[in-house]
PDB file of N, CA and C in Angstrom:
ATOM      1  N   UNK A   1       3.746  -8.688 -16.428  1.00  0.00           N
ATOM      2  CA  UNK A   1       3.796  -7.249 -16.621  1.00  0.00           C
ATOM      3  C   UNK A   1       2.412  -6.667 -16.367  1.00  0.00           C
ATOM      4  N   UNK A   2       2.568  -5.463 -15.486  1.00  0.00           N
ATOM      5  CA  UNK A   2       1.055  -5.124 -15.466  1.00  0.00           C
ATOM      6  C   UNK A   2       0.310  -4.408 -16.313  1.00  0.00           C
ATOM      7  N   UNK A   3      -0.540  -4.514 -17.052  1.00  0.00           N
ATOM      8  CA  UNK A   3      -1.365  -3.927 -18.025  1.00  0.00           C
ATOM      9  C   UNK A   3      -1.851  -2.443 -17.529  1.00  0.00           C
ATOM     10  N   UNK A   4      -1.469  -1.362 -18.452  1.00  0.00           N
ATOM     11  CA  UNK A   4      -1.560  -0.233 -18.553  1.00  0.00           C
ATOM     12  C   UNK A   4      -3.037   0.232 -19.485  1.00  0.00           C
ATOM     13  N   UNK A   5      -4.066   1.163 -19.146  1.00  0.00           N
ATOM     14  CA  UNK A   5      -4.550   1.832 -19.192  1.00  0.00           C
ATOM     15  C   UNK A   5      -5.027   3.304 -19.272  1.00  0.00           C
ATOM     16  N   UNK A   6      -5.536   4.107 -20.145  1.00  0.00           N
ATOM     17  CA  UNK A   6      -5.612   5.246 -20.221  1.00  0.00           C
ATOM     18  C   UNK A   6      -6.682   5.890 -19.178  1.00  0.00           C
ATOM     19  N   UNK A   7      -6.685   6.661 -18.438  1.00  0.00           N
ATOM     20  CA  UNK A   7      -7.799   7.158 -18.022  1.00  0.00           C
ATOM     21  C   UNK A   7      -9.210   7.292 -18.742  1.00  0.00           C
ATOM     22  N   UNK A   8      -8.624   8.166 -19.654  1.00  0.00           N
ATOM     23  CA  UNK A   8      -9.837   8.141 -20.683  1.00  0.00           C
ATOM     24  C   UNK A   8     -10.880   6.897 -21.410  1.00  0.00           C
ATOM     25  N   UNK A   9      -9.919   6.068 -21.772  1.00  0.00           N
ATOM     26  CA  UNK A   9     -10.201   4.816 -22.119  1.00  0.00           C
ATOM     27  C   UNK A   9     -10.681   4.117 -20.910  1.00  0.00           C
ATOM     28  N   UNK A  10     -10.669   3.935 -19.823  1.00  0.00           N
ATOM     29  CA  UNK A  10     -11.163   3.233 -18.862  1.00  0.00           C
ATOM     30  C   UNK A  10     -12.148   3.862 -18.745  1.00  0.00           C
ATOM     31  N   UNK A  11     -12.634   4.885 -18.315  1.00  0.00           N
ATOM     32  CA  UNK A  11     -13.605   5.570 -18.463  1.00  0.00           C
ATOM     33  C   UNK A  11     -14.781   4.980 -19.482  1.00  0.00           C
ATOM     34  N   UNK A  12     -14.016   4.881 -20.866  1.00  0.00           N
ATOM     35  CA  UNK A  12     -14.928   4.889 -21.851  1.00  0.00           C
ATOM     36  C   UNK A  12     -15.199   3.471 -21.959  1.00  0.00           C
ATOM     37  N   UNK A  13     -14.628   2.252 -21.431  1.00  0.00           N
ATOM     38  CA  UNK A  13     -14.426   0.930 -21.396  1.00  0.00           C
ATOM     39  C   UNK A  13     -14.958   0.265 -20.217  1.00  0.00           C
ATOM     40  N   UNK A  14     -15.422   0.968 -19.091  1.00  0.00           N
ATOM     41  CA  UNK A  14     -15.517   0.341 -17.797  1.00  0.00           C
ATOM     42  C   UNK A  14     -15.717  -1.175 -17.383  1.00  0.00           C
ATOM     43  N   UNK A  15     -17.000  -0.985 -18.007  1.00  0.00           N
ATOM     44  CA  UNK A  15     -17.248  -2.510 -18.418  1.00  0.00           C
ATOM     45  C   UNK A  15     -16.259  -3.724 -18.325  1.00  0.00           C
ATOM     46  N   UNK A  16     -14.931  -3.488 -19.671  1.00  0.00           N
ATOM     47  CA  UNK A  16     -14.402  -4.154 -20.089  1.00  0.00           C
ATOM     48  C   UNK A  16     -13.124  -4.079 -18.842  1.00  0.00           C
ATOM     49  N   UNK A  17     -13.108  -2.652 -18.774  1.00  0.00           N
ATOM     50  CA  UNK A  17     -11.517  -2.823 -17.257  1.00  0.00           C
ATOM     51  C   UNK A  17     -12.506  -3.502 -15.893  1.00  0.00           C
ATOM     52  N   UNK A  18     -13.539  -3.468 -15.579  1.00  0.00           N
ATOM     53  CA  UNK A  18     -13.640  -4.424 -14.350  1.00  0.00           C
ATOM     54  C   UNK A  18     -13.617  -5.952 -15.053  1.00  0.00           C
ATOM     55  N   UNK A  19     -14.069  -6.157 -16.298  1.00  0.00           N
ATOM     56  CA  UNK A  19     -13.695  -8.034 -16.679  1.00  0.00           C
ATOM     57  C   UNK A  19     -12.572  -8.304 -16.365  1.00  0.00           C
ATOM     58  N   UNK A  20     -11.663  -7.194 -16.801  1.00  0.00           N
ATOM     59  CA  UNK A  20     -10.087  -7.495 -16.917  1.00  0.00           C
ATOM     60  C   UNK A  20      -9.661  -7.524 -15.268  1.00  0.00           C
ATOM     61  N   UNK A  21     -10.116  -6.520 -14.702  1.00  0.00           N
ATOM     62  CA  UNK A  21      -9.545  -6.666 -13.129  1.00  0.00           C
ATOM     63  C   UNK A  21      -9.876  -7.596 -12.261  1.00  0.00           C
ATOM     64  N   UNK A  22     -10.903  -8.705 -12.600  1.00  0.00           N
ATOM     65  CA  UNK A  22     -11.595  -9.476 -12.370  1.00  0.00           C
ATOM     66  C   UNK A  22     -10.492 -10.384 -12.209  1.00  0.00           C
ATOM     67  N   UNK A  23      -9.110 -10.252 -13.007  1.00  0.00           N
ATOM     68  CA  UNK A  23      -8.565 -11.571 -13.081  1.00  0.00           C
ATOM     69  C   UNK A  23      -6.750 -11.267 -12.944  1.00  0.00           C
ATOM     70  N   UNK A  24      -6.972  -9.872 -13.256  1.00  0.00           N
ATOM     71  CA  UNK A  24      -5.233  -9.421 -12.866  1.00  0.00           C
ATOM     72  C   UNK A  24      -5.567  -7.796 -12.653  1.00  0.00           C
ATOM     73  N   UNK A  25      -4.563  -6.763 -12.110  1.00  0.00           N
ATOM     74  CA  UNK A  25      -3.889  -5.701 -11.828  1.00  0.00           C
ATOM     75  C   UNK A  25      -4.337  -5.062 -13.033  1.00  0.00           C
ATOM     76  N   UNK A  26      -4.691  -3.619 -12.725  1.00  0.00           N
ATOM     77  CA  UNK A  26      -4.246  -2.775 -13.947  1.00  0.00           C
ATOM     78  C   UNK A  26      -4.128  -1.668 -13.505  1.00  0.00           C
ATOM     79  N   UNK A  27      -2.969  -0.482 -13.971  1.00  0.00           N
ATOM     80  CA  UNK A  27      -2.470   0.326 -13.451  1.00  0.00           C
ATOM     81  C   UNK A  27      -3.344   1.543 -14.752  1.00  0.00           C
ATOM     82  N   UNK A  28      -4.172   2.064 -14.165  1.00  0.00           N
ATOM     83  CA  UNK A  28      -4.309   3.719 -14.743  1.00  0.00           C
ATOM     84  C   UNK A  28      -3.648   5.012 -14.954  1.00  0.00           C
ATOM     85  N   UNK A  29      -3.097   5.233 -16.040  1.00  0.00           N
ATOM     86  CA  UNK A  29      -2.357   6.230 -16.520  1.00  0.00           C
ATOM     87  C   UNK A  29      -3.489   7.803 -17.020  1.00  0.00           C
ATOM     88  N   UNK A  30      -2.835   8.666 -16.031  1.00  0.00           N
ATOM     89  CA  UNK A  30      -3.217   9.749 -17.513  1.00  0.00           C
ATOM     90  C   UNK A  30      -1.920  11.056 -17.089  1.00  0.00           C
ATOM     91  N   UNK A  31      -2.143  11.724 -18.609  1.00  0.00           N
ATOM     92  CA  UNK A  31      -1.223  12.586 -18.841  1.00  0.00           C
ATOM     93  C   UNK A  31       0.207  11.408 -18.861  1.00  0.00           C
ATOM     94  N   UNK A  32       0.165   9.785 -19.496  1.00  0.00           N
ATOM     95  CA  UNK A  32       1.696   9.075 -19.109  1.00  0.00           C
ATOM     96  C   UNK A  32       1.692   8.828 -18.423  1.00  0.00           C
ATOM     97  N   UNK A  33       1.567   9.285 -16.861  1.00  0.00           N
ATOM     98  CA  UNK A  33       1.786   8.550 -15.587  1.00  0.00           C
ATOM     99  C   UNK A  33       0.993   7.408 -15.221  1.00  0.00           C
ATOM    100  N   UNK A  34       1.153   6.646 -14.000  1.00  0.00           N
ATOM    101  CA  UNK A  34      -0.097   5.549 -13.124  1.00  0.00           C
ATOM    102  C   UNK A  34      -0.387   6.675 -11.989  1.00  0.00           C
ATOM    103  N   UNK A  35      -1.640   6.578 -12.060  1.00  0.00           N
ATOM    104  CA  UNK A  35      -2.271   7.416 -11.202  1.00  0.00           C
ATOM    105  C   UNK A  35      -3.112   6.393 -10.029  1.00  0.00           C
ATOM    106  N   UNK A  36      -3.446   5.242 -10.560  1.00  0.00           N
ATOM    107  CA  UNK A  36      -4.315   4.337  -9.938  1.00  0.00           C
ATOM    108  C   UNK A  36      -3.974   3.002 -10.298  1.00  0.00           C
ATOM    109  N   UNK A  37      -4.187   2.038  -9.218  1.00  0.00           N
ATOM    110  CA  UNK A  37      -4.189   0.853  -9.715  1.00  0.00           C
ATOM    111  C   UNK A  37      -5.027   0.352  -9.562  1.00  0.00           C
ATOM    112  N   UNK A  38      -5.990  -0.688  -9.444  1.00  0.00           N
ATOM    113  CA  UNK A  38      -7.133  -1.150  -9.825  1.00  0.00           C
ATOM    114  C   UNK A  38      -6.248  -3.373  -9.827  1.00  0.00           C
ATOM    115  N   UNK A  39      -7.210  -3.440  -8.584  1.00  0.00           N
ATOM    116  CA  UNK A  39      -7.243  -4.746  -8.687  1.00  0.00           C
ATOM    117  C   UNK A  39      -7.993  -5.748  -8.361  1.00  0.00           C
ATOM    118  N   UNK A  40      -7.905  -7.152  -8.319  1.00  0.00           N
ATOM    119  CA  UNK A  40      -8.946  -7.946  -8.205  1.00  0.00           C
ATOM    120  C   UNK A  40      -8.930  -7.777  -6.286  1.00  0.00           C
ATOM    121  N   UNK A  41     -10.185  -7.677  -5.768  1.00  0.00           N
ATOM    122  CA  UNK A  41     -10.881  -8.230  -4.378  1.00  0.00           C
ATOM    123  C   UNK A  41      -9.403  -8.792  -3.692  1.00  0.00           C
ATOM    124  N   UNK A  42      -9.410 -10.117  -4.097  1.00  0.00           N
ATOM    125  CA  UNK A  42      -8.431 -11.321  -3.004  1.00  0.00           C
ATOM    126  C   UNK A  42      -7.526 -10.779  -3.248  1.00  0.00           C
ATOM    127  N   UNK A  43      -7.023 -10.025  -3.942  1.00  0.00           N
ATOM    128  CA  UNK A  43      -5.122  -9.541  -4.439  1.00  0.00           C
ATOM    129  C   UNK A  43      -5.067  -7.869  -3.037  1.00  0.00           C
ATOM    130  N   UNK A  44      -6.881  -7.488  -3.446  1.00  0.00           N
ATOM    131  CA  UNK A  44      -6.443  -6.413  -2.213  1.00  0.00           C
ATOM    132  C   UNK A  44      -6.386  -6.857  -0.579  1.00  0.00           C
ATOM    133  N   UNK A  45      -7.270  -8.054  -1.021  1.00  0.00           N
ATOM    134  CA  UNK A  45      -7.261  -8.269   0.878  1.00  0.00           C
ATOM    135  C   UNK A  45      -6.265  -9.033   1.535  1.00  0.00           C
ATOM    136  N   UNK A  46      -5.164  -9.189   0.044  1.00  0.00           N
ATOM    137  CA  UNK A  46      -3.545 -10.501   0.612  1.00  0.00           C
ATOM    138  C   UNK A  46      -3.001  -8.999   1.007  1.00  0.00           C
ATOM    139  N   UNK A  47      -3.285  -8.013   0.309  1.00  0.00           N
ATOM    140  CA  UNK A  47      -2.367  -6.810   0.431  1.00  0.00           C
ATOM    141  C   UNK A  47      -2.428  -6.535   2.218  1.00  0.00           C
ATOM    142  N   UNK A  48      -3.511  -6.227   2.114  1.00  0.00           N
ATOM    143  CA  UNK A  48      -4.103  -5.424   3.417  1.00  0.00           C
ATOM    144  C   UNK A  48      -3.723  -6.269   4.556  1.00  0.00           C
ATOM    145  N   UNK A  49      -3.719  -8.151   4.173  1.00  0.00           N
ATOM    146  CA  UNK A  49      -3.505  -8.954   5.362  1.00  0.00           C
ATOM    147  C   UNK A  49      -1.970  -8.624   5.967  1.00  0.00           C
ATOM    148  N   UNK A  50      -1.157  -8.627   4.715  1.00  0.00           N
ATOM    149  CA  UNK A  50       0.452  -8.129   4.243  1.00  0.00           C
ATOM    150  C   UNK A  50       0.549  -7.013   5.436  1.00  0.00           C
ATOM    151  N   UNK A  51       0.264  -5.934   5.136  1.00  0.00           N
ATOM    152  CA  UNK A  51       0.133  -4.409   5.561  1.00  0.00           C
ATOM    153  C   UNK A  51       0.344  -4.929   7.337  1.00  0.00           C
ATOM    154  N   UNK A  52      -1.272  -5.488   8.063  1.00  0.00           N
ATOM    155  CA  UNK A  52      -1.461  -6.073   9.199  1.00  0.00           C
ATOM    156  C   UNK A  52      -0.720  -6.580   9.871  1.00  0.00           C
ATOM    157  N   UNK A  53       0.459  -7.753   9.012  1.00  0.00           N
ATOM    158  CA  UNK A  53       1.114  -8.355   9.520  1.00  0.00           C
ATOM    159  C   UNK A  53       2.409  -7.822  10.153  1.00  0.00           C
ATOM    160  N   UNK A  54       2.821  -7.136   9.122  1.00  0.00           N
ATOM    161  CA  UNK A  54       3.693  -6.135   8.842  1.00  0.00           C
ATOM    162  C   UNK A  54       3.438  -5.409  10.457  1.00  0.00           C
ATOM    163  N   UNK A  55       2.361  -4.574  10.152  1.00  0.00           N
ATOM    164  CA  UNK A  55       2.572  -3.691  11.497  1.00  0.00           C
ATOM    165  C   UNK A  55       2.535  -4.561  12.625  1.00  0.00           C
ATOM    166  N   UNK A  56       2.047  -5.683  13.283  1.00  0.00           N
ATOM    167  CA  UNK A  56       2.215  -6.334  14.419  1.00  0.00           C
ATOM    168  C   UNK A  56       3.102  -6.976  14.795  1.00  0.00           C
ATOM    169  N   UNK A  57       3.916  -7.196  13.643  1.00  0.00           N
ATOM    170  CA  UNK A  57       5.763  -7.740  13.597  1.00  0.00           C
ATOM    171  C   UNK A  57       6.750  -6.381  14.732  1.00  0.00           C
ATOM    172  N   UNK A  58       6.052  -4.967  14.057  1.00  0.00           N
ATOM    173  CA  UNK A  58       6.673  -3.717  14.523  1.00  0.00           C
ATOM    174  C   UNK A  58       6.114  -3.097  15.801  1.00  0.00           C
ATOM    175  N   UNK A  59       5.010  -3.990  16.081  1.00  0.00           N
ATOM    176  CA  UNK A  59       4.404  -3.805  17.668  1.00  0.00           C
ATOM    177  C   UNK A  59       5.144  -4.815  18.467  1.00  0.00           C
ATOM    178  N   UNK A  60       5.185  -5.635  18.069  1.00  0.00           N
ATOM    179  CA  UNK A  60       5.617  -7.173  18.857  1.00  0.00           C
ATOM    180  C   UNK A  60       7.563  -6.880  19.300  1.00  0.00           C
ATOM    181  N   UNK A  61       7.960  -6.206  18.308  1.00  0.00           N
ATOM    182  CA  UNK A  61       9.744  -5.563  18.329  1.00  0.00           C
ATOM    183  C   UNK A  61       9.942  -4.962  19.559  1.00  0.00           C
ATOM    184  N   UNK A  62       9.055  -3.756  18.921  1.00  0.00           N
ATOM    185  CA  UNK A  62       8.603  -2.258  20.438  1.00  0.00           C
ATOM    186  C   UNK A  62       8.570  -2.629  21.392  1.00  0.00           C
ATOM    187  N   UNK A  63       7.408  -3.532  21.400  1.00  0.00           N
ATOM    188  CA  UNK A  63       7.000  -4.187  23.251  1.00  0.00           C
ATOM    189  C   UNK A  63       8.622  -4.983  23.345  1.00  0.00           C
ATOM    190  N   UNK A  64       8.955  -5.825  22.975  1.00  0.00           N
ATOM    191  CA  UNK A  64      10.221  -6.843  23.156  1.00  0.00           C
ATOM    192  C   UNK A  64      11.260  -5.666  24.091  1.00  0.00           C
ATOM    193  N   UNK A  65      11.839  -4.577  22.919  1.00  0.00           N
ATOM    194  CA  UNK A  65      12.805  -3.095  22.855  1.00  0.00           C
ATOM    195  C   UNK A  65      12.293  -2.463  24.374  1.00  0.00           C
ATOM    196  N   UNK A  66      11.247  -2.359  24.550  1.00  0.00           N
ATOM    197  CA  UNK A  66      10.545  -1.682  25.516  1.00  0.00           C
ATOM    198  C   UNK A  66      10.788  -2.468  26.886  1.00  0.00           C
ATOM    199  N   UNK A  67      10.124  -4.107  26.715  1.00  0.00           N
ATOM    200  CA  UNK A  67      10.704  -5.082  27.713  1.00  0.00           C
ATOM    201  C   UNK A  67      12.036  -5.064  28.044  1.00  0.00           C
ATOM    202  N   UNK A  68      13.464  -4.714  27.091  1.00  0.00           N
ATOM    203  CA  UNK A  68      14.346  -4.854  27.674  1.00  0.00           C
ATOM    204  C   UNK A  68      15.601  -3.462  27.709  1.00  0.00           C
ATOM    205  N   UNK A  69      14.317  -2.069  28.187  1.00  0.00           N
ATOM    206  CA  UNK A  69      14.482  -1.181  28.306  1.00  0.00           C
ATOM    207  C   UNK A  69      15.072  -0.265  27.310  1.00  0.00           C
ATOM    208  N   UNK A  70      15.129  -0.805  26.167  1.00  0.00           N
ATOM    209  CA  UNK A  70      15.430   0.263  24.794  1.00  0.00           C
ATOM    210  C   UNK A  70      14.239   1.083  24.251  1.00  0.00           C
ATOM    211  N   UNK A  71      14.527   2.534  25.043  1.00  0.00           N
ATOM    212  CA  UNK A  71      13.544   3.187  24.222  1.00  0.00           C
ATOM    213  C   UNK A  71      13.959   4.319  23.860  1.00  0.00           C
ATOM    214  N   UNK A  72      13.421   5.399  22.949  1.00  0.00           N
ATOM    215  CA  UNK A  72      13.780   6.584  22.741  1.00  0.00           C
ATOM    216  C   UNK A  72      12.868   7.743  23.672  1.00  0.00           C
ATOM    217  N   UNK A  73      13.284   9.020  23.130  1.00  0.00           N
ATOM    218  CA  UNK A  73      12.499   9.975  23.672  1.00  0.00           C
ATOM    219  C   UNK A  73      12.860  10.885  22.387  1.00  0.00           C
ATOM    220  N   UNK A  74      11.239  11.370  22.142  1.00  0.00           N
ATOM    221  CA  UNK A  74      10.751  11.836  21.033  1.00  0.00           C
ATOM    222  C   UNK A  74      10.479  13.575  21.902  1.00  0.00           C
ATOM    223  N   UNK A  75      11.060  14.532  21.021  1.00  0.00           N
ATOM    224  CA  UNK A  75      11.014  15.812  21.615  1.00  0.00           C
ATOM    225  C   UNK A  75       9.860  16.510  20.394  1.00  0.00           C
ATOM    226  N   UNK A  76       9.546  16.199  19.397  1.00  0.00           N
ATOM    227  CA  UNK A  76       9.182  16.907  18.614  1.00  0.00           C
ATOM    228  C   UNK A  76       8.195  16.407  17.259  1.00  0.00           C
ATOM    229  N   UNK A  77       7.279  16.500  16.674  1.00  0.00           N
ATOM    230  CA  UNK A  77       6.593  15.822  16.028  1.00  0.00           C
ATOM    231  C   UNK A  77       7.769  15.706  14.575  1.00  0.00           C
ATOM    232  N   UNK A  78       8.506  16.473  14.396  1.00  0.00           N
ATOM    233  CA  UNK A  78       9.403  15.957  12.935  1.00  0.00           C
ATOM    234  C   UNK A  78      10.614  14.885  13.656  1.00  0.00           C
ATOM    235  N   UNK A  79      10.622  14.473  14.617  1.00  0.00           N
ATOM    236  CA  UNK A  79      11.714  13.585  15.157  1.00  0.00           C
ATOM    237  C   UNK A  79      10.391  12.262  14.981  1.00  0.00           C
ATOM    238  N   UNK A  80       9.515  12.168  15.536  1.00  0.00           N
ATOM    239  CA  UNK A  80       8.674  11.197  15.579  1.00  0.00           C
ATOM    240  C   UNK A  80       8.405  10.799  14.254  1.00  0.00           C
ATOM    241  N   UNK A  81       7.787  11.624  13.338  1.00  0.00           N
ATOM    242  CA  UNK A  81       8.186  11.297  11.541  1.00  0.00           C
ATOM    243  C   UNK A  81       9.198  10.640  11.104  1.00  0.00           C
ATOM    244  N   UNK A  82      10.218  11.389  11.619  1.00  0.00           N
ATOM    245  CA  UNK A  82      11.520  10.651  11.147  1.00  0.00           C
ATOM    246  C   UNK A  82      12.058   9.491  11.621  1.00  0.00           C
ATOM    247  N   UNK A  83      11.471   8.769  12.616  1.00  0.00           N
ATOM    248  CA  UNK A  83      11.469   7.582  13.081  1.00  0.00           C
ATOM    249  C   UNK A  83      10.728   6.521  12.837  1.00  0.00           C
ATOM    250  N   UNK A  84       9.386   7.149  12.816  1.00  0.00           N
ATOM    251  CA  UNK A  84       8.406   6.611  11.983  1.00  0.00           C
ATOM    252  C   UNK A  84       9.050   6.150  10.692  1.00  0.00           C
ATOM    253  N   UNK A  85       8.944   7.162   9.826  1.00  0.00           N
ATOM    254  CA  UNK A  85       9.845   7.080   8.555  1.00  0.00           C
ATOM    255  C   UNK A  85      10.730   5.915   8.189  1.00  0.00           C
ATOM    256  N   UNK A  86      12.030   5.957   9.409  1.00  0.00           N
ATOM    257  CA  UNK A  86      12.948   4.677   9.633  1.00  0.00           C
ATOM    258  C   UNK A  86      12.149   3.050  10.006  1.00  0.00           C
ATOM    259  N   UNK A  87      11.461   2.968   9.841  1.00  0.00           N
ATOM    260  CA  UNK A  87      10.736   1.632  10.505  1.00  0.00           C
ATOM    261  C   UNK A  87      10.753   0.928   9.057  1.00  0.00           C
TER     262      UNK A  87
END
């Protein structure tokens, strides 16, 4: 479960929320909500590798779609969103 935090209290704790993030996730709340999450280094850069991979899976499709002449035609920047969107 990920450990919740007050804004305020992080603020007033800093110190103690980077020990803690040092070693797991913590999600920043204020006004109740998560406003932020806050995590260790290697957990952001599996993310980001994640993210990378992700998009070159959806380049590698395109070119394939494209190679065997499936493509669209985009008339309008809210059609391109909305395709975008669908991915």
């Amino acid at each position: 479960m990920l450990k919740t935090m007050p804004a305020a209290e992080a603020k007033n704790k800093f110190g103690l929320l980077m020990d803690t993030v040092q070693r797991e996730a913590v999600a920043i709340s204020k006004k109740g909500r998560t406003s932020a999450i806050m995590m260790p280094v290697h957990q952001y850069e599996e993310y980001e590798q994640l993210k990378l991979e992700k998009l070159r899976a959806h380049v590698r499709e395109g070119a394939r779609q494209a190679d065997n002449g499936q493509t669209v035609t985009v008339n309008s920047k809210e059609e391109l969103h909305q395709l975008l969107k669908n991915l």
